[in-house]
C-alpha atoms as a PDB file:
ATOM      1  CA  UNK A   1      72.161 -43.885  -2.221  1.00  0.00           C
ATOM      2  CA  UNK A   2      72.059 -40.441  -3.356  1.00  0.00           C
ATOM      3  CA  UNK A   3      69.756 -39.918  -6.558  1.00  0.00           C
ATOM      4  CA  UNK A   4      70.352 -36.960  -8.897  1.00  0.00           C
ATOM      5  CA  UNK A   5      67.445 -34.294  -9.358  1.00  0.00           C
ATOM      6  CA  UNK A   6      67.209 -33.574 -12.724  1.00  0.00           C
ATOM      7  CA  UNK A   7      67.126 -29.670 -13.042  1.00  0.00           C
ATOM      8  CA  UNK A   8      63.868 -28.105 -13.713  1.00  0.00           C
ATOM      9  CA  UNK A   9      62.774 -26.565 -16.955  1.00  0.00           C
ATOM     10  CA  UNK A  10      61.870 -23.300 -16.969  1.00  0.00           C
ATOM     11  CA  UNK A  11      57.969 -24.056 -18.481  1.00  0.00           C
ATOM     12  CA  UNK A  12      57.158 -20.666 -20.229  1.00  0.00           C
ATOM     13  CA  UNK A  13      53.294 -20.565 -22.212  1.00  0.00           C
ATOM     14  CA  UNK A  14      53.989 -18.271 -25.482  1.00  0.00           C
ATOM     15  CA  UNK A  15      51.459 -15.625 -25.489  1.00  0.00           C
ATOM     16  CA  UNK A  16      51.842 -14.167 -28.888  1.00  0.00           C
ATOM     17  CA  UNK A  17      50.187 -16.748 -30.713  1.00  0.00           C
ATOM     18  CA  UNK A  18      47.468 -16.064 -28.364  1.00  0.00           C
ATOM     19  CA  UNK A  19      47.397 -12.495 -28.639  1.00  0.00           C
ATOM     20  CA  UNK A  20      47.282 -13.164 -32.656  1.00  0.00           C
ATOM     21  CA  UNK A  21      44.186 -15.618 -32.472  1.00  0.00           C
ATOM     22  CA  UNK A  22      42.453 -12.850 -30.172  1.00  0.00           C
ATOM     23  CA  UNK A  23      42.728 -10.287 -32.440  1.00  0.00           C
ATOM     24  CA  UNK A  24      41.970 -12.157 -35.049  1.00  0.00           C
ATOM     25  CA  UNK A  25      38.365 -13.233 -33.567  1.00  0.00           C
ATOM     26  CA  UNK A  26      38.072  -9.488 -32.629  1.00  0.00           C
ATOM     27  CA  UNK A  27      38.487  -8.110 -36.190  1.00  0.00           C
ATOM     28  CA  UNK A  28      36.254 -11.144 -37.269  1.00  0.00           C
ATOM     29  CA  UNK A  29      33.497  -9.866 -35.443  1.00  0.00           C
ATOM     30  CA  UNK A  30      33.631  -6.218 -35.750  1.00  0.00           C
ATOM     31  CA  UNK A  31      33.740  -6.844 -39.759  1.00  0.00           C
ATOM     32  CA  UNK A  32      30.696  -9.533 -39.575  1.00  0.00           C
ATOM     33  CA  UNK A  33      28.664  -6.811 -37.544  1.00  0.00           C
ATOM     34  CA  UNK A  34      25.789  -5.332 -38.427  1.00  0.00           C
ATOM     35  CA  UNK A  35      25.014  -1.821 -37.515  1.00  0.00           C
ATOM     36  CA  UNK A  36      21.435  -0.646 -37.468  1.00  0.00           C
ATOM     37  CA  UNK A  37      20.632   2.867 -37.508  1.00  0.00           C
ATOM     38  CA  UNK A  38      17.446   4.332 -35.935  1.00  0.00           C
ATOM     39  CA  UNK A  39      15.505   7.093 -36.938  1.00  0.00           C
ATOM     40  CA  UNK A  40      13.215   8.708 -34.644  1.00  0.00           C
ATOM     41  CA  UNK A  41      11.361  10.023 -37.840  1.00  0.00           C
ATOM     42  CA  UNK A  42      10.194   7.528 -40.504  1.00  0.00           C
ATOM     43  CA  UNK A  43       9.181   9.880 -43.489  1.00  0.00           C
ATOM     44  CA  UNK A  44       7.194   8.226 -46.213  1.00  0.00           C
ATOM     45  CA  UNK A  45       7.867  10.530 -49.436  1.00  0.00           C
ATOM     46  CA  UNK A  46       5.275  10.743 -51.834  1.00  0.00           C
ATOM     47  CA  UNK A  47       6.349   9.849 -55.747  1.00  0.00           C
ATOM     48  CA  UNK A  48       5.853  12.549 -58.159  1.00  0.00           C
ATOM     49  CA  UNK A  49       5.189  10.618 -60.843  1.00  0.00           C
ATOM     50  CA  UNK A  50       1.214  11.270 -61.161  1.00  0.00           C
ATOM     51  CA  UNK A  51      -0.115  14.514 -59.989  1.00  0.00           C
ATOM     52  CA  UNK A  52      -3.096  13.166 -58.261  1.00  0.00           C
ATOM     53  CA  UNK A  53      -2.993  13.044 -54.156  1.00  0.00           C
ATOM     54  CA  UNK A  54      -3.158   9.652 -52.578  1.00  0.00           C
ATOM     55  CA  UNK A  55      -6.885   8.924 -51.454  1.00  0.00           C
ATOM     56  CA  UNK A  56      -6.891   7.949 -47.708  1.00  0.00           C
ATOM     57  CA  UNK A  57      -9.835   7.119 -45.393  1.00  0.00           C
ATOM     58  CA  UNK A  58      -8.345   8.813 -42.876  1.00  0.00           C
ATOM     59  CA  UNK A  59     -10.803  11.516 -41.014  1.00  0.00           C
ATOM     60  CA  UNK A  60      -8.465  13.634 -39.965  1.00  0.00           C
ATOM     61  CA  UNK A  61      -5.200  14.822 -40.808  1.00  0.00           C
ATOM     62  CA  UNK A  62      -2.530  17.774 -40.365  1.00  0.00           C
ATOM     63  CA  UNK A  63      -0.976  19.894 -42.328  1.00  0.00           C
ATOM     64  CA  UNK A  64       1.998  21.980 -42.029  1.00  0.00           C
ATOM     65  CA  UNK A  65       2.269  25.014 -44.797  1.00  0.00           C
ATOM     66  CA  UNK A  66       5.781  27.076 -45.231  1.00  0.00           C
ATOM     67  CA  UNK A  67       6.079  29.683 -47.150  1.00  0.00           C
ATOM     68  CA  UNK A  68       9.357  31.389 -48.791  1.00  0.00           C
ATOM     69  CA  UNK A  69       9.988  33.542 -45.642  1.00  0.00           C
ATOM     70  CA  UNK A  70       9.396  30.519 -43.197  1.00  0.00           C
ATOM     71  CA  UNK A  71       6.763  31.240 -42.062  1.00  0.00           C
ATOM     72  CA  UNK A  72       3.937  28.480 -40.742  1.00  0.00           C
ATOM     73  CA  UNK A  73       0.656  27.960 -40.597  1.00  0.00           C
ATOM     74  CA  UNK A  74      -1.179  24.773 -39.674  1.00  0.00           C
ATOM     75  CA  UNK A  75      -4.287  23.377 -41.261  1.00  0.00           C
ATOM     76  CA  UNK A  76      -4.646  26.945 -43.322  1.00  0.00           C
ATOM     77  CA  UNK A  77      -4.488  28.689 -39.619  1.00  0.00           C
ATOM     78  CA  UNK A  78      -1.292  31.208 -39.593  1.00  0.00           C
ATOM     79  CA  UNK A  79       1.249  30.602 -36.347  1.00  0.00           C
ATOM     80  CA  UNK A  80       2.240  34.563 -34.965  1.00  0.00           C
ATOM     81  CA  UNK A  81       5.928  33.029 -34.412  1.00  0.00           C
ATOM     82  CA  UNK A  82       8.082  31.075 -36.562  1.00  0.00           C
ATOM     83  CA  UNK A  83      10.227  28.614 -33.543  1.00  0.00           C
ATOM     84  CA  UNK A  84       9.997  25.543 -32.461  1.00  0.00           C
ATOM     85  CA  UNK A  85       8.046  26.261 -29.174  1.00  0.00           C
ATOM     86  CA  UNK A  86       5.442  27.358 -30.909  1.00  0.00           C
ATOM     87  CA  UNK A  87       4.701  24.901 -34.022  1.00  0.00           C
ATOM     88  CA  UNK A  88       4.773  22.259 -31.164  1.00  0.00           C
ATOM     89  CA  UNK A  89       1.926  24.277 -29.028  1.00  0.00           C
ATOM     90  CA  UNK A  90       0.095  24.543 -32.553  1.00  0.00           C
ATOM     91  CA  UNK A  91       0.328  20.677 -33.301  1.00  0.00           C
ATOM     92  CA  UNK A  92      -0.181  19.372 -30.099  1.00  0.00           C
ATOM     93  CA  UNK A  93      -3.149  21.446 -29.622  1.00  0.00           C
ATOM     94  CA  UNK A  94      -4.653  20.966 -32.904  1.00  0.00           C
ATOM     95  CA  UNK A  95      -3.893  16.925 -32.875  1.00  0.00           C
ATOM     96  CA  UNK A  96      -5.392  17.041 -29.575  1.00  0.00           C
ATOM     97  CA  UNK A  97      -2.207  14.636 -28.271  1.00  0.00           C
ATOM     98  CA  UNK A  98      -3.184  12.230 -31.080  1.00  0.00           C
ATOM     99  CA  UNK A  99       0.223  11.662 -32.554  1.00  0.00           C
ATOM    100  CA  UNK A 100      -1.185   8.853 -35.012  1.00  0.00           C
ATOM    101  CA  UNK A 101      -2.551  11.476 -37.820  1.00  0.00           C
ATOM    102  CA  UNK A 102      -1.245  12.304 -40.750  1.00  0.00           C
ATOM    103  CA  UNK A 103       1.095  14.893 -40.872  1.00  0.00           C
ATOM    104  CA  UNK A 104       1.525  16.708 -44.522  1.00  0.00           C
ATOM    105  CA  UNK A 105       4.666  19.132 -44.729  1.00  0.00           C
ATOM    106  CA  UNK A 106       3.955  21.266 -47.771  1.00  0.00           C
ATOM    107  CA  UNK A 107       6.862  23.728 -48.153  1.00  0.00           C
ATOM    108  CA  UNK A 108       7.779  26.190 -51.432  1.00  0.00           C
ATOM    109  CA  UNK A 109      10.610  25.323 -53.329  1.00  0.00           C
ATOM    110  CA  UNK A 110      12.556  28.225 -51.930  1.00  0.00           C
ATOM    111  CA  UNK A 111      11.398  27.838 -48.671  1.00  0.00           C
ATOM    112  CA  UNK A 112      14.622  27.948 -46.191  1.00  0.00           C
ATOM    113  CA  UNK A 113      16.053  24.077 -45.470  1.00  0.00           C
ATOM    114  CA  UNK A 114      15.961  25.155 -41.966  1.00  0.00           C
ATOM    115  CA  UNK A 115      12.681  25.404 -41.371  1.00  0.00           C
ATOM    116  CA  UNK A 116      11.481  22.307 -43.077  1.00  0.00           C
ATOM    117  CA  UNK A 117      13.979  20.762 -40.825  1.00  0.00           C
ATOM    118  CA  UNK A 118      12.476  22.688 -37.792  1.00  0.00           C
ATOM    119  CA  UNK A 119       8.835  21.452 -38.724  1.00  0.00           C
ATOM    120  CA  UNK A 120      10.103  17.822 -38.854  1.00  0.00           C
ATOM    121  CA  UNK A 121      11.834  18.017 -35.960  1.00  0.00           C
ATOM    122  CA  UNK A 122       8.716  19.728 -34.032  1.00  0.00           C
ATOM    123  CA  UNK A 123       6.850  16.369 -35.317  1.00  0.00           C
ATOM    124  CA  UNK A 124       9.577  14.266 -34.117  1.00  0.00           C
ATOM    125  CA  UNK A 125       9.394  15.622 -30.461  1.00  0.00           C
ATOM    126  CA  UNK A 126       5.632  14.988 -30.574  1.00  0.00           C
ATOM    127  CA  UNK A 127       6.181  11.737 -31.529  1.00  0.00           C
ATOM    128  CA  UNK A 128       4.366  11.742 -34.992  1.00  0.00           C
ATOM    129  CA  UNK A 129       5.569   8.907 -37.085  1.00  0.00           C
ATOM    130  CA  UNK A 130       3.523   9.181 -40.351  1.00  0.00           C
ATOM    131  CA  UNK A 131       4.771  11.948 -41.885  1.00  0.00           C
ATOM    132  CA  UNK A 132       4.526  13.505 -45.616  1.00  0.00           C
ATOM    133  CA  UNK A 133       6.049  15.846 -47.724  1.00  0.00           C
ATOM    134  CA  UNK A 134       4.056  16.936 -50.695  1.00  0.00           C
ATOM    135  CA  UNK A 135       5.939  17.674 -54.062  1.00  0.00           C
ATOM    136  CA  UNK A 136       4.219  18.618 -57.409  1.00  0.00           C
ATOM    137  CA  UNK A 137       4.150  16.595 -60.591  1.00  0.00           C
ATOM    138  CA  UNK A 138       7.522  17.651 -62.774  1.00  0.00           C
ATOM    139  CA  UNK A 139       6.490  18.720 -66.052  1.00  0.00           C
ATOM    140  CA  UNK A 140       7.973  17.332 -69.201  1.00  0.00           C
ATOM    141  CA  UNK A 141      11.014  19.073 -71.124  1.00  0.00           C
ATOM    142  CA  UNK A 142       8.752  19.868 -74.829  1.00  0.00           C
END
């Protein structure tokens, strides 16, 4: 007795529904994400609302003066250069490699963006974290 085979289906798995579901999940999760964004510099800015500086009971502290030409000079001492190099020398000498003091960036209004940016970055290589920049009170419109 001779028995029939029955011919064989082709058995094919449909991958586009798949390929659907996967990018689904993948554009679920890149939307649900949450980026964080680090800062090597957190800078606390003082309000202007009162003119009276914050009293601390801290010993010790730094301070970083520009003037309009951009020009520095650190704790009322005048640098001879105005680069990065050297406002690092200056605060890492005069902070003695303590990079958990105060550091108060007190720059005129029409002081060069540059170099404020130049004295944050020198306290950002140094590793200073608490870091200041004055403003004055704004006076009322009579």
């Amino acid at each position: 007795m001779k028995f029939r085979r029955k011919p064989r289906e082709n058995v094919e798995i449909n991958l586009a529904s798949l390929i659907d579901v996967v990018f689904i999940l993948l554009l679920f999760f890149v939307v649900t994400t949450t980026f964080t964004r680090e800062t090597q510099l957190k800078v606390d800015l003082p309000e202007a609302v009162s003119g009276t500086p914050p009293e601390g009971a801290e010993p010790k502290r730094l301070e970083v003066l520009i003037d309009v030409d951009g020009s520095y000079s650190l704790n009322g001492q005048a640098l001879i250069s105005s680069d990065l190099d050297s406002l690092m020398r200056a605060l890492q000498k005069e902070s003695g490699g303590d990079n958990s003091l105060p550091l108060v960036i007190s720059a005129d209004g029409k002081t060069p963006h540059q170099a404020v940016i130049t004295a944050m970055d020198a306290a950002g290589k140094l590793g200073f974290s608490r870091l200041r920049i004055t403003t004055a009170e704004a006076q009322a419109a009579p």
